[in-house]
C-alpha atoms as a PDB file:
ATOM      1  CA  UNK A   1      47.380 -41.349  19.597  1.00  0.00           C
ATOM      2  CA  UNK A   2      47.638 -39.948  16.369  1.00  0.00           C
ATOM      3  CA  UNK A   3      47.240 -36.000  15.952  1.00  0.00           C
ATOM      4  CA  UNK A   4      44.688 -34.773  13.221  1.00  0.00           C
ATOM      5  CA  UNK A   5      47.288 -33.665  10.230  1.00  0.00           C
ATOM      6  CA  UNK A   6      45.807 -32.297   7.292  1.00  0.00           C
ATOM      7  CA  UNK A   7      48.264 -32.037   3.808  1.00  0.00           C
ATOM      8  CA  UNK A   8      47.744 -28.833   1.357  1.00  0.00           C
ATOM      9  CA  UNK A   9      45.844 -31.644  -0.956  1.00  0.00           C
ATOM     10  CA  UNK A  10      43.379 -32.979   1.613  1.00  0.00           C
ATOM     11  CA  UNK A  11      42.874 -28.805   2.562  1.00  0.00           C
ATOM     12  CA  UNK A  12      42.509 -28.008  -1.357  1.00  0.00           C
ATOM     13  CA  UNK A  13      39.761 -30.835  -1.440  1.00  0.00           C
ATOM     14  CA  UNK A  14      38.062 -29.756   1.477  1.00  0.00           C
ATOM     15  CA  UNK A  15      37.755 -26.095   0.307  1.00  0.00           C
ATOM     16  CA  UNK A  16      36.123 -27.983  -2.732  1.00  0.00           C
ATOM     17  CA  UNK A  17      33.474 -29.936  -1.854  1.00  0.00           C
ATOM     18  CA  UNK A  18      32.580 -27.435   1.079  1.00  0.00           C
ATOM     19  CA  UNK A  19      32.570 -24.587  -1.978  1.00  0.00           C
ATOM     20  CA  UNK A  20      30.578 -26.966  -4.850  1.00  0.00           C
ATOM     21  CA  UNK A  21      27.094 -26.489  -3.246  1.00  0.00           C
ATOM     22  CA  UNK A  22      28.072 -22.613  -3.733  1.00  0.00           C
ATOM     23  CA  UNK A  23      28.802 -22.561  -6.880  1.00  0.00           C
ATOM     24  CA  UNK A  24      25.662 -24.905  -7.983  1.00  0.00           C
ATOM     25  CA  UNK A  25      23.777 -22.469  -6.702  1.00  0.00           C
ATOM     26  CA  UNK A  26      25.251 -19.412  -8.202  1.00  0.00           C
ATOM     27  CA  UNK A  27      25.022 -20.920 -11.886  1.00  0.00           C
ATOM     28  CA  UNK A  28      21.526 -21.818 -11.692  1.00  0.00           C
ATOM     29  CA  UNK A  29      19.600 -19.548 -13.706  1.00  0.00           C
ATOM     30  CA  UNK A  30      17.257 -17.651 -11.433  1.00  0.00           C
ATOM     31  CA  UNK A  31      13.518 -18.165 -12.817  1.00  0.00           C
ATOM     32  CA  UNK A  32      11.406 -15.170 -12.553  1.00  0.00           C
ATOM     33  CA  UNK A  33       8.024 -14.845 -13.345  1.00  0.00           C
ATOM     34  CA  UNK A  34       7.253 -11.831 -14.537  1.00  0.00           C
ATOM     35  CA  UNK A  35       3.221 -11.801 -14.779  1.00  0.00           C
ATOM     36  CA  UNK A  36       1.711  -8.934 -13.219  1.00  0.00           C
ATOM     37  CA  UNK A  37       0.919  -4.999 -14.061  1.00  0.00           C
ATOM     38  CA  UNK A  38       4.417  -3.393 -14.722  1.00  0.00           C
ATOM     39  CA  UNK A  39       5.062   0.893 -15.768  1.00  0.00           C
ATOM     40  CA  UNK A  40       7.538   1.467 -18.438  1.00  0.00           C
ATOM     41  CA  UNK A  41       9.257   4.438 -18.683  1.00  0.00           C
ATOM     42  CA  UNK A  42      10.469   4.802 -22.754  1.00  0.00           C
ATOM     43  CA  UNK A  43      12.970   7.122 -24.253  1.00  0.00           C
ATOM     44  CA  UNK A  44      13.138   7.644 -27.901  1.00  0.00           C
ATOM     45  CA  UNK A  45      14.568  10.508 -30.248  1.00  0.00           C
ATOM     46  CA  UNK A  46      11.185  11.702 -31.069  1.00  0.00           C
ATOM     47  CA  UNK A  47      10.012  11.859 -26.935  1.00  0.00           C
ATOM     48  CA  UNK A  48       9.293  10.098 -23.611  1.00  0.00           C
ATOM     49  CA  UNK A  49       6.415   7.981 -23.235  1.00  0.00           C
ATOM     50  CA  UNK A  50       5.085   5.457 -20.005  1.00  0.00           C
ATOM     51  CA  UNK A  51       3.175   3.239 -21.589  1.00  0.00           C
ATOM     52  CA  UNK A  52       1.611   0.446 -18.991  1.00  0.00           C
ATOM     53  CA  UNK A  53       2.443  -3.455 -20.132  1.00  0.00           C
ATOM     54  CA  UNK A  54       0.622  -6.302 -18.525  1.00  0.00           C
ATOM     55  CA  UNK A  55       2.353  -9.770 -18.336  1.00  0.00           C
ATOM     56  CA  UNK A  56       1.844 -13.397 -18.361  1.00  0.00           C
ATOM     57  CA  UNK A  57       3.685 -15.727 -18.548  1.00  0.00           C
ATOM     58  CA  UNK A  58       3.688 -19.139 -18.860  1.00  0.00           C
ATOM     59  CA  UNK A  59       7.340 -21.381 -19.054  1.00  0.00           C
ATOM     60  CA  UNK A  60       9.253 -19.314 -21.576  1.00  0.00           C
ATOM     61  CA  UNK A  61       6.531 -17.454 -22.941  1.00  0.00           C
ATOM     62  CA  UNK A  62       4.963 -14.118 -22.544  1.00  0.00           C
ATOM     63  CA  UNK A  63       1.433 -12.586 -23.863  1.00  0.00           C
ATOM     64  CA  UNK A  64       0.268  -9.610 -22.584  1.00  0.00           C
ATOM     65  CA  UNK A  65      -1.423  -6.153 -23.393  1.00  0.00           C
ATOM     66  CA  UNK A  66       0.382  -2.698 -24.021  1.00  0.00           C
ATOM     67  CA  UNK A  67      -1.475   0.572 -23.658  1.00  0.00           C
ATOM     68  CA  UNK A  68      -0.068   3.690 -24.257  1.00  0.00           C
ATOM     69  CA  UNK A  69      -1.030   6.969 -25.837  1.00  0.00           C
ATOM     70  CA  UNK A  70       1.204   6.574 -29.051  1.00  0.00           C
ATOM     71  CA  UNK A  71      -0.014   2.712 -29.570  1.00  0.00           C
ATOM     72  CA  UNK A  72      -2.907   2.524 -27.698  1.00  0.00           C
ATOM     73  CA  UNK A  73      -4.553  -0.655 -26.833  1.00  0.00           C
ATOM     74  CA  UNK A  74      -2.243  -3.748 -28.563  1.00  0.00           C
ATOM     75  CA  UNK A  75      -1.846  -7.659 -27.449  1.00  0.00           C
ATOM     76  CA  UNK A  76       2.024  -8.921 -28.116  1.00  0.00           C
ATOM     77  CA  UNK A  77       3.979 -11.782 -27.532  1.00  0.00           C
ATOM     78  CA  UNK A  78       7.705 -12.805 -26.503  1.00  0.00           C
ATOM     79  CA  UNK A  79      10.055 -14.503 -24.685  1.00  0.00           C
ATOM     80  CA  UNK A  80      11.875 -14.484 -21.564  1.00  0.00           C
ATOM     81  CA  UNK A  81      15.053 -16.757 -21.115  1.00  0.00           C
ATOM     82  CA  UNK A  82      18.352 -16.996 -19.232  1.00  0.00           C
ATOM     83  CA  UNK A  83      17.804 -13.530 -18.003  1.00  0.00           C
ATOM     84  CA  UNK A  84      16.575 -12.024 -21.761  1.00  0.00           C
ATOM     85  CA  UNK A  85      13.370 -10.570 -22.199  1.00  0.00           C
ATOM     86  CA  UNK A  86      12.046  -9.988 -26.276  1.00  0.00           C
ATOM     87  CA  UNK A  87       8.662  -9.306 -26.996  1.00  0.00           C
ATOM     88  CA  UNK A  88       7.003  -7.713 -30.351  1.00  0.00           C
ATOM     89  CA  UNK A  89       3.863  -6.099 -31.209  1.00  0.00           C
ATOM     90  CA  UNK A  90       2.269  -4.536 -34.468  1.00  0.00           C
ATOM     91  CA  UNK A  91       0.114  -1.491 -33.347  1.00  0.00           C
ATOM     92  CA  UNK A  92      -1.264   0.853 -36.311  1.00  0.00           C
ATOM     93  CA  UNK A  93      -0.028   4.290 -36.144  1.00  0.00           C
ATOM     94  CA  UNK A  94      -1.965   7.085 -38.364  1.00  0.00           C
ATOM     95  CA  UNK A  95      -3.558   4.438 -40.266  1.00  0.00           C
ATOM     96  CA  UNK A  96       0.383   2.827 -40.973  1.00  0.00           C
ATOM     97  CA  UNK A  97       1.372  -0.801 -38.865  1.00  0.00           C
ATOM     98  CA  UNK A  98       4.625  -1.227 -37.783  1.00  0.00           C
ATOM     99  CA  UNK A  99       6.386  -3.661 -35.612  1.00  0.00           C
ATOM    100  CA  UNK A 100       7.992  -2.639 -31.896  1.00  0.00           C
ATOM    101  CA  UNK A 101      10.401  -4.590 -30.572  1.00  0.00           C
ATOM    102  CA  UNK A 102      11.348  -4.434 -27.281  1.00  0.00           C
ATOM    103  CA  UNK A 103      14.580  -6.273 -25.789  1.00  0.00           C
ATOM    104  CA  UNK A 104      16.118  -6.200 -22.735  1.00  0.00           C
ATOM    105  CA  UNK A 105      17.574  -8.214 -19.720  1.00  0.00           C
ATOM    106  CA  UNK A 106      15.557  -9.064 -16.239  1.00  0.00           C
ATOM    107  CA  UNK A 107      17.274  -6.919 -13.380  1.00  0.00           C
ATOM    108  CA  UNK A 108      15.558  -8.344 -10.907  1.00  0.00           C
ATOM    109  CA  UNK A 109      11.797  -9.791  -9.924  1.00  0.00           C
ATOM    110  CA  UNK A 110      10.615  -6.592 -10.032  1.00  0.00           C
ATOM    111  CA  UNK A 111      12.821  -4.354 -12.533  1.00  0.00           C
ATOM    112  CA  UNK A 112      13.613  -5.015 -16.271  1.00  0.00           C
ATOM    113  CA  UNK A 113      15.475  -2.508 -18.975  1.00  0.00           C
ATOM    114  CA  UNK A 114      16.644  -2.621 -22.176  1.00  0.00           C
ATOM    115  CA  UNK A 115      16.107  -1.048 -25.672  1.00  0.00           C
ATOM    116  CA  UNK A 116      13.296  -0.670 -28.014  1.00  0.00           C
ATOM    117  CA  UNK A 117      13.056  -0.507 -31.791  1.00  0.00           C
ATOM    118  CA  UNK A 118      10.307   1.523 -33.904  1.00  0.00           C
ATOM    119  CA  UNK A 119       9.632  -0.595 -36.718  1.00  0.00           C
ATOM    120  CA  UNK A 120      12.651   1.760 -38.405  1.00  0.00           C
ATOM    121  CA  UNK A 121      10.962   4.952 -37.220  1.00  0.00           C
ATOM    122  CA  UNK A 122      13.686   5.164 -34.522  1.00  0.00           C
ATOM    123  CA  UNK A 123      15.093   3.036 -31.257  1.00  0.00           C
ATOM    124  CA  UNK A 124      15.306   4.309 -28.035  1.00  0.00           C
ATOM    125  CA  UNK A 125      15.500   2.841 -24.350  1.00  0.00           C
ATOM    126  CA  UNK A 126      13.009   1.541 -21.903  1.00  0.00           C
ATOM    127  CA  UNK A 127      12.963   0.502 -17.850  1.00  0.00           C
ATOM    128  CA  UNK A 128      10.050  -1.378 -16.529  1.00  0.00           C
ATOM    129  CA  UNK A 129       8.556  -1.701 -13.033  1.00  0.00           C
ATOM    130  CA  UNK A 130       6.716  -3.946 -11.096  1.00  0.00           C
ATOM    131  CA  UNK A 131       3.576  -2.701  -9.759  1.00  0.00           C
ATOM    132  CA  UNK A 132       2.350  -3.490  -6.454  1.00  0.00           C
ATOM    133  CA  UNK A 133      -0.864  -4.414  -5.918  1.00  0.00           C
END
């Protein structure tokens, strides 16, 4: 009878194909929808604001509503992709529009940051939260 004997090549391609389905999984973007009611918490040069953003999103593509004090009531639209979240509105400010931009990266289902530009007024930084219902 012949004993089980196992090379360092026949090892090495075991530790492969038992590791592949591993690393499939680990490069697969993770999709996260992030419709829903989320707070923001936004730091700029001229103040701190939490403005509350509302989601949806369809695919690759987000809509949704901003209200804050500075803005007020304003629609927008963006993306979110591999991770990166973008989305833009043009709210009118003393009579004045400008665009925001906000950028960022998805930190999780419920938690994105990133940074936010003024329309050239000024930048600053922004974290977002899920809201439970």
């Amino acid at each position: 009878m012949h004993g089980l004997r196992t090379t360092p090549k026949g090892l090495t391609l075991a530790l492969l194909l038992l590791m592949a389905p591993m690393a499939s999984r680990a490069q697969a973007p993770n999709k996260v929808d992030l419709t829903g009611k989320w707070a923001f918490s936004v730091v700029t040069e001229n103040g701190t604001g939490t403005p509350s953003v509302t989601f949806q999103q369809k695919g690759d593509s987000l809509t949704g509503h901003y209200s804050s004090q500075v803005f007020g009531e304003v629609e927008f639209k963006g993306t979110v992709k591999d991770g990166k979240i973008t989305f833009a509105m043009s709210p009118s400010v003393q009579g004045q529009s400008l665009t925001v931009t906000y950028t960022g990266t998805v930190e999780s289902a419920d938690a994105i940051k990133g940074s936010v530009d003024l329309g050239g007024f000024g930048t600053g930084t922004f974290t977002g939260n899920r809201q439970k219902p």
